[in-house]
PDB file of N, CA and C in Angstrom:
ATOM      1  N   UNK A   1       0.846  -1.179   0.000  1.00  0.00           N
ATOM      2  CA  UNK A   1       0.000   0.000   0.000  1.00  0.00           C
ATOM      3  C   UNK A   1       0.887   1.236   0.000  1.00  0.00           C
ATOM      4  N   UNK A   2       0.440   1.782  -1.070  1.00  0.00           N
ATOM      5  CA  UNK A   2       1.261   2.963  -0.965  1.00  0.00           C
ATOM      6  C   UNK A   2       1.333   4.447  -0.181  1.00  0.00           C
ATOM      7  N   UNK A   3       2.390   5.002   0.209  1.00  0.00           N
ATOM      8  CA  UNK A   3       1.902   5.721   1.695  1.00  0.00           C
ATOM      9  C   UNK A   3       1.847   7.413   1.093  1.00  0.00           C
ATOM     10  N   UNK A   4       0.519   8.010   1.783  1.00  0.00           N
ATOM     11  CA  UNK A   4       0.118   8.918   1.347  1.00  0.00           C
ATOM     12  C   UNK A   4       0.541  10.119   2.082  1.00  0.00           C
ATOM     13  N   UNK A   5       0.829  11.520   2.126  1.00  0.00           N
ATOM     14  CA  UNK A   5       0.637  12.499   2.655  1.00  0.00           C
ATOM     15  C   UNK A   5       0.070  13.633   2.129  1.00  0.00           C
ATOM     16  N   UNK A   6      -1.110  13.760   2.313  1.00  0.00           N
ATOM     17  CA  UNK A   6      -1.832  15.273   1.953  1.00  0.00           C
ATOM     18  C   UNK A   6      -1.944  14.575   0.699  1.00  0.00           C
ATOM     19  N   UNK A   7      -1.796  15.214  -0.561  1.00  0.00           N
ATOM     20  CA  UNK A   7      -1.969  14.617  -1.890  1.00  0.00           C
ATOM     21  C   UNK A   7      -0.195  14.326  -2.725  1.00  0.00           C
ATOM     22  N   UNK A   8      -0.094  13.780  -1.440  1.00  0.00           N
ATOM     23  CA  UNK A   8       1.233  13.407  -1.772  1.00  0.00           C
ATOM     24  C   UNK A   8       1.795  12.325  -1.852  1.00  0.00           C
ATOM     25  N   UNK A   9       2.134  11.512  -2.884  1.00  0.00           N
ATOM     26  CA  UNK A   9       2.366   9.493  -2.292  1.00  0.00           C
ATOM     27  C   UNK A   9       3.865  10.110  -2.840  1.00  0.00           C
ATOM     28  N   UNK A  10       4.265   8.608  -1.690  1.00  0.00           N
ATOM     29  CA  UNK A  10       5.551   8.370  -1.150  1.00  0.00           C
ATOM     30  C   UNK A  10       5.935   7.194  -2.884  1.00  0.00           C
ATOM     31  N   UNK A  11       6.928   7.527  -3.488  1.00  0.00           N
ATOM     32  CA  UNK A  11       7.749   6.568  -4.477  1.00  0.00           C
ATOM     33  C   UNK A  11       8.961   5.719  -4.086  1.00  0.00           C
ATOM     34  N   UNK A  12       9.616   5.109  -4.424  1.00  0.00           N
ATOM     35  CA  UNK A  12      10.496   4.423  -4.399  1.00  0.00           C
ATOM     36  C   UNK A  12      11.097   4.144  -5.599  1.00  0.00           C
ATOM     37  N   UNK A  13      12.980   4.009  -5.869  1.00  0.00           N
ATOM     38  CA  UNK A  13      13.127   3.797  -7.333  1.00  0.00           C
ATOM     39  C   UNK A  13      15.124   3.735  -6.671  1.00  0.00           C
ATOM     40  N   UNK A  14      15.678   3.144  -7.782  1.00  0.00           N
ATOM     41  CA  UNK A  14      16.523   2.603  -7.489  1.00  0.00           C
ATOM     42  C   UNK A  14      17.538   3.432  -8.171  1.00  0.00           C
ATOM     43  N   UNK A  15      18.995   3.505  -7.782  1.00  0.00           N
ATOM     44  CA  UNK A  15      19.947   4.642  -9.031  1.00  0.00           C
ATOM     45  C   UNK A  15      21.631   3.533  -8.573  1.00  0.00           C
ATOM     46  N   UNK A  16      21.706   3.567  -9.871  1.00  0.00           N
ATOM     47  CA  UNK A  16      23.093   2.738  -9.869  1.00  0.00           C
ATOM     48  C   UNK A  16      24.375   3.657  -9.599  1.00  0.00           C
ATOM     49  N   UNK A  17      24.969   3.174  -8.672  1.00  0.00           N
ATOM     50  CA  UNK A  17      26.600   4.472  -8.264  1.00  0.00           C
ATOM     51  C   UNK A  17      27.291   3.798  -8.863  1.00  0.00           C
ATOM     52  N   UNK A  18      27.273   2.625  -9.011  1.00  0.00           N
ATOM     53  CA  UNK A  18      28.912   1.922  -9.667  1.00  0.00           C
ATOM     54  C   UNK A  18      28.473   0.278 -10.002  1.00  0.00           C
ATOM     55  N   UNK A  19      29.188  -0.327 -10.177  1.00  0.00           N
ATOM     56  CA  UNK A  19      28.817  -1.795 -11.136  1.00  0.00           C
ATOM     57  C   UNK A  19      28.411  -2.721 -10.136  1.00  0.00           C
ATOM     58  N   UNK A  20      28.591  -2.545  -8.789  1.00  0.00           N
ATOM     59  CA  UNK A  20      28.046  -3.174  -7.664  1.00  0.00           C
ATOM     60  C   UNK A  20      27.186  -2.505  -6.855  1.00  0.00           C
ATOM     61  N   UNK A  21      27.020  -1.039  -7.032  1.00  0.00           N
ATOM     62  CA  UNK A  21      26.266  -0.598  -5.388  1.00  0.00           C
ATOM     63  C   UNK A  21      24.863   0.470  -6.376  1.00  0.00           C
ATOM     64  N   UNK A  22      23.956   0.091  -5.587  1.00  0.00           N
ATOM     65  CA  UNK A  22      22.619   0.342  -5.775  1.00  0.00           C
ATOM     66  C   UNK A  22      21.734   1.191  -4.505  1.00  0.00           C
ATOM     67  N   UNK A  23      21.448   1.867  -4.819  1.00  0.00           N
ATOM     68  CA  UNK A  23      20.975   2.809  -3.766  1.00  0.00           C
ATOM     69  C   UNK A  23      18.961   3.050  -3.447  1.00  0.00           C
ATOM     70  N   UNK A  24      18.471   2.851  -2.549  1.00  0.00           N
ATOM     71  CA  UNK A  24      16.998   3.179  -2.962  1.00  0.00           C
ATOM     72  C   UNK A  24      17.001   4.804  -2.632  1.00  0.00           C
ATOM     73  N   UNK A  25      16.366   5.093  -3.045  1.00  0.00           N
ATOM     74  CA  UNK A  25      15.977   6.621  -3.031  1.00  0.00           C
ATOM     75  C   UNK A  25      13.893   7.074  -2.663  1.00  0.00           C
ATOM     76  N   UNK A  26      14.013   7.366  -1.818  1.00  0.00           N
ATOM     77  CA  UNK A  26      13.126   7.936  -1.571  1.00  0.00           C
ATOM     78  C   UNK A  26      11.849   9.451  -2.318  1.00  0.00           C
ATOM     79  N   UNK A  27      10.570   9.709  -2.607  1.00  0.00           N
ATOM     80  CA  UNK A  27      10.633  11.003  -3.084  1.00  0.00           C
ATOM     81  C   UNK A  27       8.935  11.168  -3.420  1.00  0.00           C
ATOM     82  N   UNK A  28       8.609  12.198  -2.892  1.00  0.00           N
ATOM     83  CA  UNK A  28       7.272  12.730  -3.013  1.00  0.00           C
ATOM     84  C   UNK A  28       6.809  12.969  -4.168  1.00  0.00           C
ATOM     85  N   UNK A  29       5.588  12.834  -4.861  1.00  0.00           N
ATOM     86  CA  UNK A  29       5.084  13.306  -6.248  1.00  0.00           C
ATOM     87  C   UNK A  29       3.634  13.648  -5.984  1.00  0.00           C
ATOM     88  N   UNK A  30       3.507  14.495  -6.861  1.00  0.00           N
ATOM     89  CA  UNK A  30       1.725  14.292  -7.155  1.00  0.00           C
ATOM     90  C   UNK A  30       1.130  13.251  -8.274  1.00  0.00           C
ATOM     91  N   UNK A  31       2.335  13.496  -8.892  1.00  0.00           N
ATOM     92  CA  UNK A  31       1.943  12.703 -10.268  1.00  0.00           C
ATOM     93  C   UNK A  31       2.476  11.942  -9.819  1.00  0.00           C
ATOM     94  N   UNK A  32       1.700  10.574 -10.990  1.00  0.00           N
ATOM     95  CA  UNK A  32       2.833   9.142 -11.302  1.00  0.00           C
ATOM     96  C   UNK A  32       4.211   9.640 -12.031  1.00  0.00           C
ATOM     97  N   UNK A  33       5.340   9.614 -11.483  1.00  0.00           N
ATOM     98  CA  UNK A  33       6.283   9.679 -12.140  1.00  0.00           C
ATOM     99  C   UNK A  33       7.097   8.657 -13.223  1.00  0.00           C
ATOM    100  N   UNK A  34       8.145   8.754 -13.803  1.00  0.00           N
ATOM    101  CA  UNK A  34       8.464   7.857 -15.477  1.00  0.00           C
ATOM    102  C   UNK A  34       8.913   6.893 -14.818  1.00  0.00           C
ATOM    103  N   UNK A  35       9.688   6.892 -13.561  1.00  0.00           N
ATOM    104  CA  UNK A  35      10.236   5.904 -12.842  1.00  0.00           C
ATOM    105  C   UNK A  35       9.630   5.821 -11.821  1.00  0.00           C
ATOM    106  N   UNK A  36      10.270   4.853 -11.170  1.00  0.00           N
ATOM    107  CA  UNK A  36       9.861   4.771  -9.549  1.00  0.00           C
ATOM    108  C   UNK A  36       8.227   3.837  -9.379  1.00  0.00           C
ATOM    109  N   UNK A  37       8.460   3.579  -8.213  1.00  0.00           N
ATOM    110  CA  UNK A  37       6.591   2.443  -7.794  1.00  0.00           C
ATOM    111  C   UNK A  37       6.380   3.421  -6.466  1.00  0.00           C
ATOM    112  N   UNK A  38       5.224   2.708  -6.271  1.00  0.00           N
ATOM    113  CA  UNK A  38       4.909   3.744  -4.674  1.00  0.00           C
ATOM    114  C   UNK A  38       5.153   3.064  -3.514  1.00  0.00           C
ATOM    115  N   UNK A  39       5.482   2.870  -2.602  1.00  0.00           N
ATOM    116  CA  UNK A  39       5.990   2.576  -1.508  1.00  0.00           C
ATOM    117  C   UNK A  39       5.468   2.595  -0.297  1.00  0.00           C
ATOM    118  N   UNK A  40       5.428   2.014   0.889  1.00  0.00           N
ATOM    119  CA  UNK A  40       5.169   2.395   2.231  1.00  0.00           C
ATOM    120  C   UNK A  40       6.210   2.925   2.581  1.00  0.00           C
ATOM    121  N   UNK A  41       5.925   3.603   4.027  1.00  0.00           N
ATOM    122  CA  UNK A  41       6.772   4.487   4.690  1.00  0.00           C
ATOM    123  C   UNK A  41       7.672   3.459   4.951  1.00  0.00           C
ATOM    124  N   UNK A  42       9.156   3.792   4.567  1.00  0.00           N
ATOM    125  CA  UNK A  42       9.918   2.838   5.325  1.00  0.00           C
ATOM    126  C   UNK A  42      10.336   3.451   7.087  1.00  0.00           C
ATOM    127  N   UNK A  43      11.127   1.617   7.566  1.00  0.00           N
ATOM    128  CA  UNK A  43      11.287   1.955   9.330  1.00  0.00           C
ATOM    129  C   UNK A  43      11.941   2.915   9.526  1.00  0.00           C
ATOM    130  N   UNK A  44      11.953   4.035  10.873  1.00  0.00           N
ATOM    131  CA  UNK A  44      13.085   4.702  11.022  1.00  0.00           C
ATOM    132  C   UNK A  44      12.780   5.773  10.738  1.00  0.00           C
ATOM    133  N   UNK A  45      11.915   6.189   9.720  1.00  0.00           N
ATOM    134  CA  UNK A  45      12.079   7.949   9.256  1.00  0.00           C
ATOM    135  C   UNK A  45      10.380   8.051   9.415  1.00  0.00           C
ATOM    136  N   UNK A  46      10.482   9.756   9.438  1.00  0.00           N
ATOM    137  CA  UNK A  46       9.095  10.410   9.723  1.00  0.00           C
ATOM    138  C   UNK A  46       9.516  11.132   8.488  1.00  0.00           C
ATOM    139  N   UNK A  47       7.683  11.566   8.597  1.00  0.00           N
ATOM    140  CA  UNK A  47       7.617  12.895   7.595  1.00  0.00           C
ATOM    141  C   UNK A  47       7.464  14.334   8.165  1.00  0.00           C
ATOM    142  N   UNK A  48       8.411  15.092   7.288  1.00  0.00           N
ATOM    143  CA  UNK A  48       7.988  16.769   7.989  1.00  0.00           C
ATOM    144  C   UNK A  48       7.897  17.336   6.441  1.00  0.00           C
ATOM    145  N   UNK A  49       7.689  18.610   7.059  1.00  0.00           N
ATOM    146  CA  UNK A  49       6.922  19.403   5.550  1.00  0.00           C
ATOM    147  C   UNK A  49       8.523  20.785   5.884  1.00  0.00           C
ATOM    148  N   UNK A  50       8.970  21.229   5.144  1.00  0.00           N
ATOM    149  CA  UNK A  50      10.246  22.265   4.540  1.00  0.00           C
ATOM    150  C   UNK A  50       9.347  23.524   4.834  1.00  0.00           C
ATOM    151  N   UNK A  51       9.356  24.352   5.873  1.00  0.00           N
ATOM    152  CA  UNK A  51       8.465  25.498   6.411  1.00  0.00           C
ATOM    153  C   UNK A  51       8.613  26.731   5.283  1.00  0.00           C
ATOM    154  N   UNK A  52       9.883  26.574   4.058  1.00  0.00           N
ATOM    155  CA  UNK A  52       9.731  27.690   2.994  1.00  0.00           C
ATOM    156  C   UNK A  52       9.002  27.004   2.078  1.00  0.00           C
ATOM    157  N   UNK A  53       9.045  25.856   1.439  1.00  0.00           N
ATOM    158  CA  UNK A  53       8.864  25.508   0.517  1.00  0.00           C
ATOM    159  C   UNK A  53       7.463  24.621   0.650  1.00  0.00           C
ATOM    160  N   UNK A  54       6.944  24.315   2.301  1.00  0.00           N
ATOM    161  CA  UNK A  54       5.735  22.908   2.144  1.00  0.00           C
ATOM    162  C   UNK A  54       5.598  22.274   1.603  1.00  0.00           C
ATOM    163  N   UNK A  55       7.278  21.575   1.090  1.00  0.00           N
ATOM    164  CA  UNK A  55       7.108  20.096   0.684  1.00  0.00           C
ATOM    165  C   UNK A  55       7.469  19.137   1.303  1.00  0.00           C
ATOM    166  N   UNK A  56       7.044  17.989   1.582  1.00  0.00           N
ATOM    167  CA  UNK A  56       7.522  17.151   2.516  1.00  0.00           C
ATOM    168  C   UNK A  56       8.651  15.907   2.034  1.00  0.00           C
ATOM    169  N   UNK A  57       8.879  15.999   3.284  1.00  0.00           N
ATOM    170  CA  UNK A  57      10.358  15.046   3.198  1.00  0.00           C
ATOM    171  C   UNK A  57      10.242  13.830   3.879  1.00  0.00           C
ATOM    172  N   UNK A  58      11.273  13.187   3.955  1.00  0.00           N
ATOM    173  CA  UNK A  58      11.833  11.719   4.665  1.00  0.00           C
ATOM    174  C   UNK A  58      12.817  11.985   5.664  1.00  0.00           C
ATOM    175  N   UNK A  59      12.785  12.270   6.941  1.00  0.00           N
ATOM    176  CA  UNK A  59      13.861  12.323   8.036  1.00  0.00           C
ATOM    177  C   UNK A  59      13.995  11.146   8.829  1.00  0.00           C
ATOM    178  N   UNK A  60      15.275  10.716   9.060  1.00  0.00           N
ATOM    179  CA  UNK A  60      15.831   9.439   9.997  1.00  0.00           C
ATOM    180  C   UNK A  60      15.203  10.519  11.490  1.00  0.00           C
ATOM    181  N   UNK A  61      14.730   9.137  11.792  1.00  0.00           N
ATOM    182  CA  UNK A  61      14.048   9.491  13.348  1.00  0.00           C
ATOM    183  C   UNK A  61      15.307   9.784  14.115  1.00  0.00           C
ATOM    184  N   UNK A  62      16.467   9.035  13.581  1.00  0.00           N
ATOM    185  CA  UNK A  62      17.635   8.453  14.716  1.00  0.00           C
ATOM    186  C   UNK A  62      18.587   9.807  14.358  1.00  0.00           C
ATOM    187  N   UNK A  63      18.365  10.412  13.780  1.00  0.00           N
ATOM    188  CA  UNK A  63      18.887  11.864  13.230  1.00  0.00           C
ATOM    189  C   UNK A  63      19.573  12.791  13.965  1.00  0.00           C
ATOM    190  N   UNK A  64      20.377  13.105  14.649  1.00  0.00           N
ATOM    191  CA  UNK A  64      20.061  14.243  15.916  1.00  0.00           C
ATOM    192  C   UNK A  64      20.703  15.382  15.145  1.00  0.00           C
ATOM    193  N   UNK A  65      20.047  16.798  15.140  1.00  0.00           N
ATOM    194  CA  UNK A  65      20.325  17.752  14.682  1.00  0.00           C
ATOM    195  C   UNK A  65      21.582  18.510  14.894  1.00  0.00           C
TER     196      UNK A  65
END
């Protein structure tokens, strides 16, 4: 199930760094984007919203500022 905020679903999509290492990447859309599937929230991170911009993000809970 894919995880929603406001009219916002959560994607998931993969980006190659080098011939072995693969990274998931996280990222908000309104639209269906060309890449990427939709995702549940993964463990560990919350969502907050960017107080200039009100877009929301992915923060590690375990984060300390």
């Amino acid at each position: 199930m894919a995880y929603k905020f406001r009219d916002w679903t959560l994607y998931k999509g993969s980006v190659e760094l080098g011939e072995d290492t693969h990274i998931t990447r996280y990222f908000f859309s309104r639209w269906t984007p060309i890449k990427g599937e939709p995702s549940d929230l993964p463990d560990g991170v919350e969502v907050e919203v960017n107080k200039r911009t009100g877009l929301p993000y992915l923060k590690d809970m375990f984060y300390s500022d």
